[in-house]
C-alpha atoms as a PDB file:
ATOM      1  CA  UNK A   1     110.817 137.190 155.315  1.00  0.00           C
ATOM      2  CA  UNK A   2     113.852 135.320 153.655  1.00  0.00           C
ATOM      3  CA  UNK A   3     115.555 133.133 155.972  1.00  0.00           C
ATOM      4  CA  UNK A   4     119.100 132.787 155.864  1.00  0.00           C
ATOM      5  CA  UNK A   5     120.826 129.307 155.658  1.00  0.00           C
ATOM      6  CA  UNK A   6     121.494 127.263 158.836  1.00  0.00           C
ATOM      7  CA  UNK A   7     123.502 124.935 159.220  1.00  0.00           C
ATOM      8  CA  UNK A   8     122.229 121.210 158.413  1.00  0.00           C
ATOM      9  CA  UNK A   9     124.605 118.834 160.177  1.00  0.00           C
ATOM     10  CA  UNK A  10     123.021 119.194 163.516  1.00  0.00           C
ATOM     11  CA  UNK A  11     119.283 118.495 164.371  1.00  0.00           C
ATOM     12  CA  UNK A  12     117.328 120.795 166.638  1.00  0.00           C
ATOM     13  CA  UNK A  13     115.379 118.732 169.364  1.00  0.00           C
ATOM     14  CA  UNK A  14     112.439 119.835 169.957  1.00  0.00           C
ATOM     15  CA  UNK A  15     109.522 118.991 172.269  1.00  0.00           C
ATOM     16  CA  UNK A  16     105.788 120.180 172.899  1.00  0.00           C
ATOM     17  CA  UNK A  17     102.064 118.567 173.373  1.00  0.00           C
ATOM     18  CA  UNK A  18     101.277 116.663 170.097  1.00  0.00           C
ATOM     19  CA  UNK A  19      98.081 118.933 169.308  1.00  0.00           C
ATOM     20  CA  UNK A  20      99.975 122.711 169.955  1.00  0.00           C
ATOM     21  CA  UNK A  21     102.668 121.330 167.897  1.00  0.00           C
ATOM     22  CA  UNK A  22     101.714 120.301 165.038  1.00  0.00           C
ATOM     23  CA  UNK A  23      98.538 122.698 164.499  1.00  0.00           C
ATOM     24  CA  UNK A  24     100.709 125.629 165.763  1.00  0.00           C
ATOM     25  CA  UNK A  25     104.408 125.212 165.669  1.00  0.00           C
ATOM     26  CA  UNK A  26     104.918 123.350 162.444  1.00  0.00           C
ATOM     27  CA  UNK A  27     103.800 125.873 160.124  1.00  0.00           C
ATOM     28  CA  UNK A  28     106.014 128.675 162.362  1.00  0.00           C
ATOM     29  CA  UNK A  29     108.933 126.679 161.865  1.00  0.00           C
ATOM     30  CA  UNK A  30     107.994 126.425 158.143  1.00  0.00           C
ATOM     31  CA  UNK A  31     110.603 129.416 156.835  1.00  0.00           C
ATOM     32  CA  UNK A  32     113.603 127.568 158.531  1.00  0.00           C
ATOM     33  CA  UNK A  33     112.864 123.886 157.837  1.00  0.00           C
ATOM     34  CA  UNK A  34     112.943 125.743 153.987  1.00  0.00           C
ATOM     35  CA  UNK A  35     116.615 127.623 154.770  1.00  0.00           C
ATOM     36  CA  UNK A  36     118.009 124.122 156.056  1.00  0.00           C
ATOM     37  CA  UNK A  37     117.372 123.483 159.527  1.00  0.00           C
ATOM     38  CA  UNK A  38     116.941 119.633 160.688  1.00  0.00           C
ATOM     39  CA  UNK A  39     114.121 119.324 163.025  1.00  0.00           C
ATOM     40  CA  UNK A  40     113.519 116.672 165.495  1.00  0.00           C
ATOM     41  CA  UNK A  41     110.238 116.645 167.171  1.00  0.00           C
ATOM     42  CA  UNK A  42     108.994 114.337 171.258  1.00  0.00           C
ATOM     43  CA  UNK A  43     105.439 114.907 171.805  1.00  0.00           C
ATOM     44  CA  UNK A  44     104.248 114.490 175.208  1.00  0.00           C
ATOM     45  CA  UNK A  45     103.112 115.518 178.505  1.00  0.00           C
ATOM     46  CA  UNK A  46     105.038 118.883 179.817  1.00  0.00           C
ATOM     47  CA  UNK A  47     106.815 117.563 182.663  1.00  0.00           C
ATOM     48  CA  UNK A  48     108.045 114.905 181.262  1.00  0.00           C
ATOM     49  CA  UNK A  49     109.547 116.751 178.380  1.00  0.00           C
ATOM     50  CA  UNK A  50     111.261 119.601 181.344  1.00  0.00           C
ATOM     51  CA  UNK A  51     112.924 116.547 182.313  1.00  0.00           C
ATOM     52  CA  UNK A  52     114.235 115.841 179.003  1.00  0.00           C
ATOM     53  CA  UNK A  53     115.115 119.285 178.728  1.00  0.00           C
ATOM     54  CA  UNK A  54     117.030 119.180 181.456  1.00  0.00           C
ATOM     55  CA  UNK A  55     118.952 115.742 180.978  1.00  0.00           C
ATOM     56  CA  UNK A  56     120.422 117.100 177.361  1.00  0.00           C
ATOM     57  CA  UNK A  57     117.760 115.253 175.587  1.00  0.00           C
ATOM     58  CA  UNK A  58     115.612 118.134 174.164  1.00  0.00           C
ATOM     59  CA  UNK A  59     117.075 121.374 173.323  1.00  0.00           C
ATOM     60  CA  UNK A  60     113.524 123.452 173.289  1.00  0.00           C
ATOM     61  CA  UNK A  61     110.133 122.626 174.533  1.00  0.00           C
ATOM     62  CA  UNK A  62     106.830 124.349 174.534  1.00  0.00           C
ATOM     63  CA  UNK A  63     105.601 123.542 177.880  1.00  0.00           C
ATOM     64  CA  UNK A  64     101.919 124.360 179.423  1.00  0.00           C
ATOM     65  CA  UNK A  65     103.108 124.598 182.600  1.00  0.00           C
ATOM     66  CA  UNK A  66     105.723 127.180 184.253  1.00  0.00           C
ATOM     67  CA  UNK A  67     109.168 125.261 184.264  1.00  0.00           C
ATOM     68  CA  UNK A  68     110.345 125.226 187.681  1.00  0.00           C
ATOM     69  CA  UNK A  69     113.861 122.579 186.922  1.00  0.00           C
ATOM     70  CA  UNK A  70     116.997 123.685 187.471  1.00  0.00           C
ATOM     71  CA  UNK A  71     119.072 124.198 184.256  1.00  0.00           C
ATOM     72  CA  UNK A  72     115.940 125.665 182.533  1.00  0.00           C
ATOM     73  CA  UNK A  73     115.563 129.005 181.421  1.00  0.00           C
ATOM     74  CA  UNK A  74     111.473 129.808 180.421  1.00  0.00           C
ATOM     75  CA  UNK A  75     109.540 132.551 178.199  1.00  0.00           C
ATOM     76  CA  UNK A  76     105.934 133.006 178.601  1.00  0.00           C
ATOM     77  CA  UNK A  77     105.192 132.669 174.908  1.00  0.00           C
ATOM     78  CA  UNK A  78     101.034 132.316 174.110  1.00  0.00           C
ATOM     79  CA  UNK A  79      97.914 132.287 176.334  1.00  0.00           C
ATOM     80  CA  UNK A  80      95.718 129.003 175.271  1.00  0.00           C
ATOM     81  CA  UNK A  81      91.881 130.344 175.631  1.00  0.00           C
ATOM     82  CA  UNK A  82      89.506 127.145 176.008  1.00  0.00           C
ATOM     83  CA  UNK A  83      86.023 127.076 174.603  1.00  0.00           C
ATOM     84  CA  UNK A  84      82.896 125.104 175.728  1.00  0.00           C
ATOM     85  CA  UNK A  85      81.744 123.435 172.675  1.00  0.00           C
ATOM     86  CA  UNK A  86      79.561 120.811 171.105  1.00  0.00           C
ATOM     87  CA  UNK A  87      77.602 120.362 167.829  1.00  0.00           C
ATOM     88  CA  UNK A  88      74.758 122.120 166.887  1.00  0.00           C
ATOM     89  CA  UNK A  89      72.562 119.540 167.691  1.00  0.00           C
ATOM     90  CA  UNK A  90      73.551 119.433 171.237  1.00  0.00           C
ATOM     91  CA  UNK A  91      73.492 123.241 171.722  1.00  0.00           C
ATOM     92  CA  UNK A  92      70.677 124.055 174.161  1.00  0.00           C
ATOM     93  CA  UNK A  93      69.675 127.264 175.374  1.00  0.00           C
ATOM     94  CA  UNK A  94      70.558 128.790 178.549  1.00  0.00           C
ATOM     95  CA  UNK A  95      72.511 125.816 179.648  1.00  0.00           C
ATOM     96  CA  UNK A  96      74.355 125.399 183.015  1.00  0.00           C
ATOM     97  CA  UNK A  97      76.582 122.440 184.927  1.00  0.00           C
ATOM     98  CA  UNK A  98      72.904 120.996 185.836  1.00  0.00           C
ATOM     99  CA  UNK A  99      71.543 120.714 182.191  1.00  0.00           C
ATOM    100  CA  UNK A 100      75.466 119.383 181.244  1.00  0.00           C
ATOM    101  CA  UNK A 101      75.184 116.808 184.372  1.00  0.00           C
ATOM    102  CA  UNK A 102      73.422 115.020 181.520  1.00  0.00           C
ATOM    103  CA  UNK A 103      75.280 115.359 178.512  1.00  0.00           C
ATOM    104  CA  UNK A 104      77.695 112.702 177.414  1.00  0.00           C
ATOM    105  CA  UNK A 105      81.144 114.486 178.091  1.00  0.00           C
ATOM    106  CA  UNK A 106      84.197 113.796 176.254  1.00  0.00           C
ATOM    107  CA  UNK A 107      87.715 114.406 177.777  1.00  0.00           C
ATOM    108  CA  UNK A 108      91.343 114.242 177.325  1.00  0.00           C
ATOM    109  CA  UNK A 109      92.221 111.995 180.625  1.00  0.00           C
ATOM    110  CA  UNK A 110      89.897 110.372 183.341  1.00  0.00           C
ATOM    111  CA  UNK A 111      90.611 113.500 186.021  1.00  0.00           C
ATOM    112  CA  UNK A 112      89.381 115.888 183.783  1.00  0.00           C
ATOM    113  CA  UNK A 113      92.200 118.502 183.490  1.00  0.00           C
ATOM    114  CA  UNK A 114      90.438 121.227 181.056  1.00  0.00           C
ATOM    115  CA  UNK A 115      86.944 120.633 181.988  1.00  0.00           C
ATOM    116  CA  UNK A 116      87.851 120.955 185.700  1.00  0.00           C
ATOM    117  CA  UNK A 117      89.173 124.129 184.717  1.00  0.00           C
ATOM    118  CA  UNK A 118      86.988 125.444 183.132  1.00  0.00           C
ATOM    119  CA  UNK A 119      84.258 124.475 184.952  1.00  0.00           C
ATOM    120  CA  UNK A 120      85.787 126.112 188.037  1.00  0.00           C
ATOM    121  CA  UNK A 121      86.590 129.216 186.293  1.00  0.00           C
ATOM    122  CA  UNK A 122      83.265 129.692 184.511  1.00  0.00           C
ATOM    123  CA  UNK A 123      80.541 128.008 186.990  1.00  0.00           C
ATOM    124  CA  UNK A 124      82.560 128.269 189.967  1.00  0.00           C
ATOM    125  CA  UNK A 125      82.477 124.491 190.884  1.00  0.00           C
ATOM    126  CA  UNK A 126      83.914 121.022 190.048  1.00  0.00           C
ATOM    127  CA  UNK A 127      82.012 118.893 187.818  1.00  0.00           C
ATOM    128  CA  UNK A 128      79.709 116.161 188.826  1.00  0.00           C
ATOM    129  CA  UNK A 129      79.871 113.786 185.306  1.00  0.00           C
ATOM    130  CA  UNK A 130      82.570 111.607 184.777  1.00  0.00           C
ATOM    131  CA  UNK A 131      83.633 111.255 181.047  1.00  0.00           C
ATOM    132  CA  UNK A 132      81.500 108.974 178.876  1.00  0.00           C
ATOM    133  CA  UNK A 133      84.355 109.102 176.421  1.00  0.00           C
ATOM    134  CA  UNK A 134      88.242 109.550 176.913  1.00  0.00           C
ATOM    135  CA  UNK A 135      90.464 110.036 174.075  1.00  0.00           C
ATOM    136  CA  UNK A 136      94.587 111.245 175.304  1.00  0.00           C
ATOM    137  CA  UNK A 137      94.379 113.602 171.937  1.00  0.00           C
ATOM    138  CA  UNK A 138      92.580 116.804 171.717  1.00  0.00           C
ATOM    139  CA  UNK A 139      92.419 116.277 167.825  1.00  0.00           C
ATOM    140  CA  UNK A 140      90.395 113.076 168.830  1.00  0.00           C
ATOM    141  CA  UNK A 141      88.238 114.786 171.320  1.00  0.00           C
ATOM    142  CA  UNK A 142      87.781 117.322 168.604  1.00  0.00           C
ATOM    143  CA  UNK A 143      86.134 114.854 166.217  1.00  0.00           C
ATOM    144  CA  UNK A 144      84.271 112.879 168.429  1.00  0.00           C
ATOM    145  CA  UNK A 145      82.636 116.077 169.543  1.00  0.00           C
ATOM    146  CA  UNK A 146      82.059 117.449 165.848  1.00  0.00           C
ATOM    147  CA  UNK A 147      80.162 113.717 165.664  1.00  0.00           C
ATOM    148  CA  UNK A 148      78.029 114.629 167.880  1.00  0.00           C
ATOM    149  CA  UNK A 149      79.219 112.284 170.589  1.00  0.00           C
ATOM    150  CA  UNK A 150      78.935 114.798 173.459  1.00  0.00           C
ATOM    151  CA  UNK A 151      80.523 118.186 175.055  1.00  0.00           C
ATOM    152  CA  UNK A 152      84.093 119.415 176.105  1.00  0.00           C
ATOM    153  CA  UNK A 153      86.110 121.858 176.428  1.00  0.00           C
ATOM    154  CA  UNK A 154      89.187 122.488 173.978  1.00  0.00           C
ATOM    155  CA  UNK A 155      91.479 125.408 173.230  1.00  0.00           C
ATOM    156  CA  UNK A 156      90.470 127.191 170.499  1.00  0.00           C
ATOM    157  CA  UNK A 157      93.145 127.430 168.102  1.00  0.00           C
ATOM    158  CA  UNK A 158      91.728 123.689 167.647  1.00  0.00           C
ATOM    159  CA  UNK A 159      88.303 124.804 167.082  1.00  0.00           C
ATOM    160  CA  UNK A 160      88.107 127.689 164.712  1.00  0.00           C
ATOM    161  CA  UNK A 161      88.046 126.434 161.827  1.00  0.00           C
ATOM    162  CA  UNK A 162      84.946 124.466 163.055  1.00  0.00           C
ATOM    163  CA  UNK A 163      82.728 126.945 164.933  1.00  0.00           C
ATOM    164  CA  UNK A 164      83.860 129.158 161.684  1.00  0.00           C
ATOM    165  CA  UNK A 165      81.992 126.703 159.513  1.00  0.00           C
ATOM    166  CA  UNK A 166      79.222 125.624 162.020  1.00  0.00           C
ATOM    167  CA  UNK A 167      80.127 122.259 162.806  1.00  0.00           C
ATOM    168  CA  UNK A 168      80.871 123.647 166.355  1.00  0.00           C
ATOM    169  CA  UNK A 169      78.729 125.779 168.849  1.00  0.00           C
ATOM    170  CA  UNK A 170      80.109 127.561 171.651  1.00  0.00           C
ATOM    171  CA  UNK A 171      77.854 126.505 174.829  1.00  0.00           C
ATOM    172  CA  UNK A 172      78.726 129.706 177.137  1.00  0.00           C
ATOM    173  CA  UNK A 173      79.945 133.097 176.875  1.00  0.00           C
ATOM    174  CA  UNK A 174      81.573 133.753 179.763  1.00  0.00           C
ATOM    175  CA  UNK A 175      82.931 137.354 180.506  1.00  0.00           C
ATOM    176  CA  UNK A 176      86.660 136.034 181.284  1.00  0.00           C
ATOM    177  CA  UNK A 177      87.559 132.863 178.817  1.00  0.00           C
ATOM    178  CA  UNK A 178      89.865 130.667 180.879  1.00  0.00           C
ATOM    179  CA  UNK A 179      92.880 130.253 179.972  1.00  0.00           C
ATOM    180  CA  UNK A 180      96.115 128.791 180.472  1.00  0.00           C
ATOM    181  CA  UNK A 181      99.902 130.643 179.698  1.00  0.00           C
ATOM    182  CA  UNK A 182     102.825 128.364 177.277  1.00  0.00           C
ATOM    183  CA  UNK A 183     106.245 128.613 178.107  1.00  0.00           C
ATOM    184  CA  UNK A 184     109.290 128.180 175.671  1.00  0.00           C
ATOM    185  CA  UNK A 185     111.754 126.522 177.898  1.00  0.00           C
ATOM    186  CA  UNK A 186     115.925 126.028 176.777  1.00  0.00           C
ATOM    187  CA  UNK A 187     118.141 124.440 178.409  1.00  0.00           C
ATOM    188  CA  UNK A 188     121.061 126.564 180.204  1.00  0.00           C
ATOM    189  CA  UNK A 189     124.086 126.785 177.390  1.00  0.00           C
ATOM    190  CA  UNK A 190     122.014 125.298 174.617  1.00  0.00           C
ATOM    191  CA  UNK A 191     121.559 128.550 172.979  1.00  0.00           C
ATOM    192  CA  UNK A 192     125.684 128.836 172.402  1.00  0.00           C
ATOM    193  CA  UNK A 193     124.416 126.793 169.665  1.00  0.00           C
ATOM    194  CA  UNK A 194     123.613 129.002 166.706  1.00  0.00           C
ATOM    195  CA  UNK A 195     120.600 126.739 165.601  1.00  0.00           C
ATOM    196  CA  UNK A 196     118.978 126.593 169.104  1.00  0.00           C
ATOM    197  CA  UNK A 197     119.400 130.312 169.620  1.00  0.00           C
ATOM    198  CA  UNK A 198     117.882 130.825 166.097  1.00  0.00           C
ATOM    199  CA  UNK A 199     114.892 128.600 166.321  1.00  0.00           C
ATOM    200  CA  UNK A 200     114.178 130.019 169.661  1.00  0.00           C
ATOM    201  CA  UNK A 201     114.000 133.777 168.329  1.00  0.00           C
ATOM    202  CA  UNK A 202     112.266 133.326 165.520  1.00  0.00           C
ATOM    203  CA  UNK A 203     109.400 131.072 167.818  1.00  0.00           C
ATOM    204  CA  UNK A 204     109.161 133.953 170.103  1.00  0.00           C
ATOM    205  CA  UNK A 205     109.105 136.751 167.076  1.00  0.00           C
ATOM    206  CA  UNK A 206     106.160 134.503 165.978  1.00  0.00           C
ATOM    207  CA  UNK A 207     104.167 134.223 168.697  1.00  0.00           C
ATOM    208  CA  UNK A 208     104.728 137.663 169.303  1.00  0.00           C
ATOM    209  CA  UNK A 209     102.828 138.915 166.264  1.00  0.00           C
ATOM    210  CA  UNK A 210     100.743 135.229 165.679  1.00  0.00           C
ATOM    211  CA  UNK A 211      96.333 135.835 166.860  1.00  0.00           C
ATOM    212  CA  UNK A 212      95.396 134.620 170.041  1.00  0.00           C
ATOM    213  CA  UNK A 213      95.098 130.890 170.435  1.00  0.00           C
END
C-alpha cells in the first residue's frame, strides 16, 4: 500500500516494551517512516509509560497492561502467547514443575512475572526455583536460553524464528497457551493531530491482519 505524505515538522512520540517494539512495531511503522513521518521512540515498563502518556510526554504507547489513567483512551490491539522453551539439549521428556525444580531458570526480573504466569496457568501452581540467571531484556533471556544456559518462558513472536530452525524446543503443549492482551493507549485530544490519528490507524489496521504473536 502507498502511503501518502505526512507531515515532517512534528515528531510522533511513541512508547512500548523495548522487545515488542522493535521486533514488532518497527517494521509496521516501516511504510510511514518511508512517506515522512518523524518517529520518536521511550522503551520501558507499561505503567510508567501510561504516566507519560498521560502528562503530554508520549502521544501513543503499546502497553501490556489495561490502561486504567484518566486522560487515556485504550484499544485491545494483539494477544502475546508465551512458550516454555529451552535448547534441545535441555529438552526432556515428559517434564513437569518437579523435573524443572532443577533446571537452571532464566528470567526477565527476580519475581518472576512470565514464568509465574505461566506456571500458574499451565501447572496450576507457583514455582518453587528462583532464577539462576536474570537478564531485564527478553532478547537477552532469549540468547542465554538458545546457549543452553537454562529454561524460560518468552512470547513467541521472539521465538519463532528459533524453534523454526531448532535452536529452540518447546517443553509443554498445553491445551490453552497463556497469554496476555496489548493495548494501544492515546492520550485524550492527541489524535486532533493528523500524525497521531494516522499512526494510530494504520497500527491497529496492522495488527488487525498481522499472525498471532
Amino acid at each position: 500500500m502507498v502511503e501518502s505524505e505526512l507531515p515532517s515538522d512534528v515528531a510522533v512520540h511513541l512508547g512500548g516494551p523495548a522487545e515488542f517494539l522493535c521486533e514488532v512495531m518497527m517494521p509496521m511503522l516501516a511504510p510511514l517512516v518511508r512517506s515522512g513521518l518523524r518517529l520518536r521512540t521511550t522503551l520501558g515498563l507499561s505503567d510508567d509509560l501510561l504516566t507519560d502518556l498521560a502528562a503530554g510526554r508520549l502521544d501513543l504507547v503499546l502497553s501490556t497492561i489495561r490502561p486504567r489513567v484518566r486522560g487515556v483512551q485504550a484499544d485491545p490491539v494483539y494477544d502475546e502467547e508465551f512458550l516454555l522453551v529451552a535448547a534441545p539439549s535441555l529438552a526432556l521428556p515428559g517434564i513437569g514443575p518437579r523435573e524443572l525444580a532443577g533446571v537452571p531458570l532464566v528470567a526477565y526480573a527476580e519475581d518472576l512475572p512470565i514464568v509465574r504466569r505461566y506456571w500458574r496457568t499451565v501447572f496450576g501452581r507457583r514455582p518453587s526455583m528462583a532464577a539462576q540467571v536474570v537478564i531485564p531484556d527478553l532478547r537477552g533471556v532469549l540468547s542465554a536460553v538458545r546457549a543452553g544456559v537454562g529454561v524460560s518462558v518468552l512470547p513467541a513472536y521472539l521465538c519463532r524464528r528459533d524453534l523454526a530452525a531448532g535452536t529452540l524446543v518447546t517443553l509443554a503443549e498445553p491445551d490453552e497457551a497463556p497469554i496476555n492482551t496489548g493495548y494501544l493507549a492515546v492520550r485524550s485530544g492527541a489524535l486532533a493531530r493528523p500524525a497521531v490519528a494516522r499512526v494510530r490507524a494504520h497500527l491497529i489496521e496492522a495488527f488487525r491482519t498481522a499472525p498471532t504473536y
